[in-house]
N, C-alpha and C. Protein backbone atom coordinates (compact mmCIF):
# COMPACT_ATOMS: atom_id res chain seq x y z
N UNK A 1 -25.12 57.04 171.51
CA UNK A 1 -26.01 56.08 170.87
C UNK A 1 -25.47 55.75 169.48
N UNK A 2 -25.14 54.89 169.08
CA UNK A 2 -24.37 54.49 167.85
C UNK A 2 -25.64 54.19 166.69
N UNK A 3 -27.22 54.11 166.77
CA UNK A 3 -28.06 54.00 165.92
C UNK A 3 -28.99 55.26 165.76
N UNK A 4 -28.55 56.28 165.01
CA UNK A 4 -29.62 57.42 165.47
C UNK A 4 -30.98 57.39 164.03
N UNK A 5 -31.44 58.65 164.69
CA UNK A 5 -33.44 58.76 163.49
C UNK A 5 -32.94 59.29 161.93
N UNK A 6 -33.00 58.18 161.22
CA UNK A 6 -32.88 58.15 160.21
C UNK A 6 -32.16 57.63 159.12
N UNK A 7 -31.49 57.10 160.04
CA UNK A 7 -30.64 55.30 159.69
C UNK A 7 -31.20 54.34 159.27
N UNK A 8 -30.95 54.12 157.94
CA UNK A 8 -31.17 51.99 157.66
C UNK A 8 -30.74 51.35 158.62
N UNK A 9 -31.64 50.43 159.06
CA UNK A 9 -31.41 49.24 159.67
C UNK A 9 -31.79 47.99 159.28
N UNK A 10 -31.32 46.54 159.41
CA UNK A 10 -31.72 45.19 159.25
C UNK A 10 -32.22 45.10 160.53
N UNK A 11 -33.30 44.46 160.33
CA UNK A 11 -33.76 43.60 161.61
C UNK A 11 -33.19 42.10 161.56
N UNK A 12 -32.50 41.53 163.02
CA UNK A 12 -31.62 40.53 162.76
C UNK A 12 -32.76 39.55 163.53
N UNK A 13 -33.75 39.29 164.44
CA UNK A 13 -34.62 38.35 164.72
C UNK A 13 -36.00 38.92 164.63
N UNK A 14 -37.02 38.04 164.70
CA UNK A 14 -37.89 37.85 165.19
C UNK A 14 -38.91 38.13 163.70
N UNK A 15 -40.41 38.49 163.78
CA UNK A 15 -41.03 38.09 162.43
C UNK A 15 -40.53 38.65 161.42
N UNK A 16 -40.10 39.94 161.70
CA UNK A 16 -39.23 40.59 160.52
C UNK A 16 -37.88 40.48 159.78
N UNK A 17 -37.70 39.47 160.42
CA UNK A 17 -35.78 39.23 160.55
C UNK A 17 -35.75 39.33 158.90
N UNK A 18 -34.20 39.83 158.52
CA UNK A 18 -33.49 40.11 157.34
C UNK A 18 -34.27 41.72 156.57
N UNK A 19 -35.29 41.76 156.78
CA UNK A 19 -36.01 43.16 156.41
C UNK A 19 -34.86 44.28 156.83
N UNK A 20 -35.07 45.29 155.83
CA UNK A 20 -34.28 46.94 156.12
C UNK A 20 -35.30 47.83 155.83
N UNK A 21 -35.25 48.90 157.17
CA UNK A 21 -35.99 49.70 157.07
C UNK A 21 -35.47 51.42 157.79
N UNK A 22 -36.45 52.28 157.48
CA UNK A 22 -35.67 53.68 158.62
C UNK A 22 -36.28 53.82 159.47
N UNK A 23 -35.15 54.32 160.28
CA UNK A 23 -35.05 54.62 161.82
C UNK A 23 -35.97 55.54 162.32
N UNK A 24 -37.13 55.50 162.67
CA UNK A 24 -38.34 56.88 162.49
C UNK A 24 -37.65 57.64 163.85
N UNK A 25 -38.27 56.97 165.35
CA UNK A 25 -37.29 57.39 166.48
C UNK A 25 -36.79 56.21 167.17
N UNK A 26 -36.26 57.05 168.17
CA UNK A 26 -34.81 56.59 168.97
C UNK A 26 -35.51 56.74 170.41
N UNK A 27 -35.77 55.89 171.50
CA UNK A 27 -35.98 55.62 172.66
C UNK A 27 -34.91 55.45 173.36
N UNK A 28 -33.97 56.26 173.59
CA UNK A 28 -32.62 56.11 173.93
C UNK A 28 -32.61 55.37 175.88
N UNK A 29 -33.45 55.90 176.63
CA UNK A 29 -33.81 55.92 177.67
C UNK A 29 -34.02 54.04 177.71
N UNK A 30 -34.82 53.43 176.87
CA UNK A 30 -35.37 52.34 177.10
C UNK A 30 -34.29 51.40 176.19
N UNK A 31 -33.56 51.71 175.65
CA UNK A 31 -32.60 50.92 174.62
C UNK A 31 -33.71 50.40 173.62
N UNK A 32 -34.54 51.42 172.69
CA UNK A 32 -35.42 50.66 171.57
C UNK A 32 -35.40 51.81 170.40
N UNK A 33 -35.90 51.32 169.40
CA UNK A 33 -35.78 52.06 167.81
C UNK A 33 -36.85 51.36 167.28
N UNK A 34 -37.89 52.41 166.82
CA UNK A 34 -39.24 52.34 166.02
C UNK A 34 -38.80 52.37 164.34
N UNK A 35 -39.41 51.14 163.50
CA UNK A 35 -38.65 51.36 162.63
C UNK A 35 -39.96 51.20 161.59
N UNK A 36 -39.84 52.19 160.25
CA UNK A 36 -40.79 52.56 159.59
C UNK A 36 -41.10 50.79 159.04
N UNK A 37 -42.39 50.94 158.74
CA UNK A 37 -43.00 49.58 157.97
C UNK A 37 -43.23 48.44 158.69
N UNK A 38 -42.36 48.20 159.89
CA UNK A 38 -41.39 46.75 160.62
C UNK A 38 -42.00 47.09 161.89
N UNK A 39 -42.04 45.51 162.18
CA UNK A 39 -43.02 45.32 163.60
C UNK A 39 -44.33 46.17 163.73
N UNK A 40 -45.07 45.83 162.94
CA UNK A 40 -46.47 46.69 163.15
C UNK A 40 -47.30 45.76 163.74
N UNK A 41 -48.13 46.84 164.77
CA UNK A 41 -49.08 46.10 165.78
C UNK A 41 -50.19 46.69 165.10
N UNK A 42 -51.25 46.25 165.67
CA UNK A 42 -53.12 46.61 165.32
C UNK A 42 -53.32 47.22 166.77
N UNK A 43 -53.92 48.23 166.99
CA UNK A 43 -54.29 48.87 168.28
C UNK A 43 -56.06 49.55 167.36
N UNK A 44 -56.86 48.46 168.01
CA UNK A 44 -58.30 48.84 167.75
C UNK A 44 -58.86 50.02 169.00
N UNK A 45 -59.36 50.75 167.92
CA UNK A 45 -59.73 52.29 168.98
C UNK A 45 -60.94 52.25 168.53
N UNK A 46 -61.57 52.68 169.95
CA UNK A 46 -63.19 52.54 169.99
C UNK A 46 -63.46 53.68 169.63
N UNK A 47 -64.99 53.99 169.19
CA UNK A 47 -65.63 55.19 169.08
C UNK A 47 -65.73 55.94 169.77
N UNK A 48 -65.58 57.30 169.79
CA UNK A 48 -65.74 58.40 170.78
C UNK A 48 -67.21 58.90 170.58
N UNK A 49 -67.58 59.10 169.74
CA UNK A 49 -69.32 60.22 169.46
C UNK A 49 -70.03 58.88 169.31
N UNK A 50 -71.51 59.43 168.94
CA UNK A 50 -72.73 58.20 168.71
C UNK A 50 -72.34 58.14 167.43
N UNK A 51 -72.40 57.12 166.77
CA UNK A 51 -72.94 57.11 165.30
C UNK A 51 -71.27 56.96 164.76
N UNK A 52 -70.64 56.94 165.53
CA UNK A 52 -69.06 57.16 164.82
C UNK A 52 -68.39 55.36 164.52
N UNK A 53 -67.82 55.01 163.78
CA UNK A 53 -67.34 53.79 163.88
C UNK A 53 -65.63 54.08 164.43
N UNK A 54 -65.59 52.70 164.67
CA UNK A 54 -64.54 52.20 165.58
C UNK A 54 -63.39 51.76 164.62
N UNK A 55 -62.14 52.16 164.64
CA UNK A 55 -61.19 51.67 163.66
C UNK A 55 -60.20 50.96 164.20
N UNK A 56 -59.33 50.31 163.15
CA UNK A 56 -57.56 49.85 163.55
C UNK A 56 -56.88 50.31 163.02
N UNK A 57 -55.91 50.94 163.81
CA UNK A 57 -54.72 51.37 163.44
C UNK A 57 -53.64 50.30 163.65
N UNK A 58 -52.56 50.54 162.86
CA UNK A 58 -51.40 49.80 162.31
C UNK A 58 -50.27 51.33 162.55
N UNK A 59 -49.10 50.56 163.88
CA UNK A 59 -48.43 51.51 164.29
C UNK A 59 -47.40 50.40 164.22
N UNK A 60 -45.66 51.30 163.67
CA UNK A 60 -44.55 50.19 164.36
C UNK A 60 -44.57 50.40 165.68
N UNK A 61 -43.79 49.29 166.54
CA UNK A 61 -43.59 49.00 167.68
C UNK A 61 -42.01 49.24 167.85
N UNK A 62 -41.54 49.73 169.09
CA UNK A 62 -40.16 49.75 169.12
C UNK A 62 -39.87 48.27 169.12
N UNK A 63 -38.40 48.57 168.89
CA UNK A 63 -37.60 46.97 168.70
C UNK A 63 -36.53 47.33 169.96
N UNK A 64 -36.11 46.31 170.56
CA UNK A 64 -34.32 46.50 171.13
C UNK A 64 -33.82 46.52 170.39
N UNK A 65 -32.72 47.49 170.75
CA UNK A 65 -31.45 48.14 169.54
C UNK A 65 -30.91 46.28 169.45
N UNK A 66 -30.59 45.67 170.33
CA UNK A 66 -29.74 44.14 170.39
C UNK A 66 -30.52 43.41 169.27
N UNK A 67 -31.46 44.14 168.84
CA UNK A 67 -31.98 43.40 167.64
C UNK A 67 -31.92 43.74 166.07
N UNK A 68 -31.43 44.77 166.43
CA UNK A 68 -31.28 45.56 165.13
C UNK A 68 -29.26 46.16 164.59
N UNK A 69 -29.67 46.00 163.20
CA UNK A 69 -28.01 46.25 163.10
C UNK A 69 -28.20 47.44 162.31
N UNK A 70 -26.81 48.09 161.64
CA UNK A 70 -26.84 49.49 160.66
C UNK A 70 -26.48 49.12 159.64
N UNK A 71 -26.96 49.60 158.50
CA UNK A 71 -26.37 49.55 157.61
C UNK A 71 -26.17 50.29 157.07
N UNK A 72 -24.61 50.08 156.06
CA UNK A 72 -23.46 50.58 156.05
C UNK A 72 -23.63 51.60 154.89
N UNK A 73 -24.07 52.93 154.89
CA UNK A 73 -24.27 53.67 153.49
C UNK A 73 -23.16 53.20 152.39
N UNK A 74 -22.40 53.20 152.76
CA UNK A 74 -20.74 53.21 151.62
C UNK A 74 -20.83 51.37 151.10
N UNK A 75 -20.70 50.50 152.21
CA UNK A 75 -20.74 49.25 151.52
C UNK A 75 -21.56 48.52 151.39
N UNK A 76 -22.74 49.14 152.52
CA UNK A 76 -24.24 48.65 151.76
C UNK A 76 -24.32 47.11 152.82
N UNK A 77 -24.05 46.78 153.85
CA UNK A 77 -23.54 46.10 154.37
C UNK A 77 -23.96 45.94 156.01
N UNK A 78 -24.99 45.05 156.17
CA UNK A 78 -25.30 45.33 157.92
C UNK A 78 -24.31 44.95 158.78
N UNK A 79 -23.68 45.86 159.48
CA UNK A 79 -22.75 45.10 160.99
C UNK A 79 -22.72 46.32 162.05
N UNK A 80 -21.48 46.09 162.76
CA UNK A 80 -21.15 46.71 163.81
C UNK A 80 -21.02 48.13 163.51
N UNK A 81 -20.85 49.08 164.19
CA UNK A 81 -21.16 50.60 164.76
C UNK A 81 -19.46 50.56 165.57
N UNK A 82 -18.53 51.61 164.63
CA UNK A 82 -17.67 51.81 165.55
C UNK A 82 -17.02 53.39 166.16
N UNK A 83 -16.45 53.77 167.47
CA UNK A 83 -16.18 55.53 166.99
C UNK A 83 -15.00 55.49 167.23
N UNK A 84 -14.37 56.82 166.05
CA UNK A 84 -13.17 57.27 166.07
C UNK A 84 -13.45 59.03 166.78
N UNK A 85 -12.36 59.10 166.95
CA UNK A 85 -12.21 60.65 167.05
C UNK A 85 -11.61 61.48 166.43
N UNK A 86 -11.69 62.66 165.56
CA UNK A 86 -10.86 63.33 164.45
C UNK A 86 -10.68 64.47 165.17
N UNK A 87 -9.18 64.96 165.07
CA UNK A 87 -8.61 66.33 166.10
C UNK A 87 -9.09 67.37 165.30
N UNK A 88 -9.54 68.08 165.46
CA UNK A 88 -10.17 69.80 164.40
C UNK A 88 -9.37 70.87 164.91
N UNK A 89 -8.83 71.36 164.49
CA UNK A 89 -7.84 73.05 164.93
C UNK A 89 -8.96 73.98 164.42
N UNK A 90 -9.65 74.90 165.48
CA UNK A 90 -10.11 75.80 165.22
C UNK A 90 -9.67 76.90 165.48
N UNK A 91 -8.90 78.12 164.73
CA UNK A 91 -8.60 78.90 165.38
C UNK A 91 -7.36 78.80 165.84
N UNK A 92 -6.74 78.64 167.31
CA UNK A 92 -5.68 78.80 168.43
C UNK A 92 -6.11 77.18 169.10
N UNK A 93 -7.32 76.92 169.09
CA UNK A 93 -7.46 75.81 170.20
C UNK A 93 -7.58 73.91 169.44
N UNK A 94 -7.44 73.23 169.97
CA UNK A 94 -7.77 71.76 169.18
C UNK A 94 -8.73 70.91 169.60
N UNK A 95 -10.02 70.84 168.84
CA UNK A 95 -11.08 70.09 169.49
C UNK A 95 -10.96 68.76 168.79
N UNK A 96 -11.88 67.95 169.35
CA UNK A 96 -11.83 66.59 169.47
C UNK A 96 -13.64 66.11 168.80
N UNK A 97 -13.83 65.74 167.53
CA UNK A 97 -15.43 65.17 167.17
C UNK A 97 -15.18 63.79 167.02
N UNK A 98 -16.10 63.22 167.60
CA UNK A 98 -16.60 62.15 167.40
C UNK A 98 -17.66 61.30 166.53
N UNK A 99 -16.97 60.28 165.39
CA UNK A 99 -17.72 60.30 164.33
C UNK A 99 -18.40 58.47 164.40
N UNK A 100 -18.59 58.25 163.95
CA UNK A 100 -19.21 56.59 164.09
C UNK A 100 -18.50 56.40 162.65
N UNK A 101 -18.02 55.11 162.62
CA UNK A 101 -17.48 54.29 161.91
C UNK A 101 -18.15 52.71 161.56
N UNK A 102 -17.79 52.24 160.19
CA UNK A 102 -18.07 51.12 160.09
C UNK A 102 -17.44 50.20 160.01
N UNK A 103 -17.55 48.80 161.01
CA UNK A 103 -16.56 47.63 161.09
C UNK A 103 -15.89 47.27 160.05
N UNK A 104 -17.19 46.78 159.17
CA UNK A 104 -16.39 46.24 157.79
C UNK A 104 -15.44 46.74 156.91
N UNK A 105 -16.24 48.31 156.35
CA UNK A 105 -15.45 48.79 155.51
C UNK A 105 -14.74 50.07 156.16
N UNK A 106 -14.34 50.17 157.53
CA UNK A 106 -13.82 51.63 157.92
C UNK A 106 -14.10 52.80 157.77
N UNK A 107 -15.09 53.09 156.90
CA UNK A 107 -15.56 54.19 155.95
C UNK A 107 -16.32 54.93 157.64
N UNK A 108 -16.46 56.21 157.10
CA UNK A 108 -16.70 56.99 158.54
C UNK A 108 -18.52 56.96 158.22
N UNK A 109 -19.53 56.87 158.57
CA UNK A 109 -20.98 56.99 158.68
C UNK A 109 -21.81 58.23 158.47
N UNK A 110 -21.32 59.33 159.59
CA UNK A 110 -21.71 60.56 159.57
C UNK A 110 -21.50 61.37 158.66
């Protein structure tokens, strides 16, 4: 998943478009990202007891990731999500991590 919980993001359409906000969670399963402040719905909840009043809540809504971009800690900069792989010698053996990168400025993310 190249957008994970706790990432700036721009929202690139819809009522929020150009807004940046964080990544609360990650719906990886459904391709969507709930993002703090952005896309908030009203979900009116009725009373449960006698005598109790009825409220609205204000929750974000997931977005499609195809709608949302990252932005770039180092250049400050919304675009593309890219990965490299860096060889690690631990020991006797040579492992392989995988880091996310940024288009613009190359700078590594993680």
């Amino acid at each position: 998943m190249k957008i994970k919980k706790g990432d700036k993001v721009k929202i690139l359409s819809g009522k929020d478009k150009g807004k940046i906000g964080k990544v609360l969670q990650v719906f990886s399963v459904f391709d969507k990202v709930s993002v703090e402040g952005l896309n908030l719905l009203i979900k009116h909840m009725r009373p449960r007891k006698q005598g109790e009043k009825g409220q609205r809540i204000e929750f974000p809504a997931p977005l499609p990731l195809a709608k949302v971009a990252l932005v770039c800690p180092k250049c400050g900069k919304a675009g593309r999500v890219g990965f490299k792989y860096l060889e690690l010698i631990v020991g006797a053996e040579k492992k392989r991590k995988k880091i996310r990168i940024c288009k613009k400025c190359r700078q590594e993310i993680d």
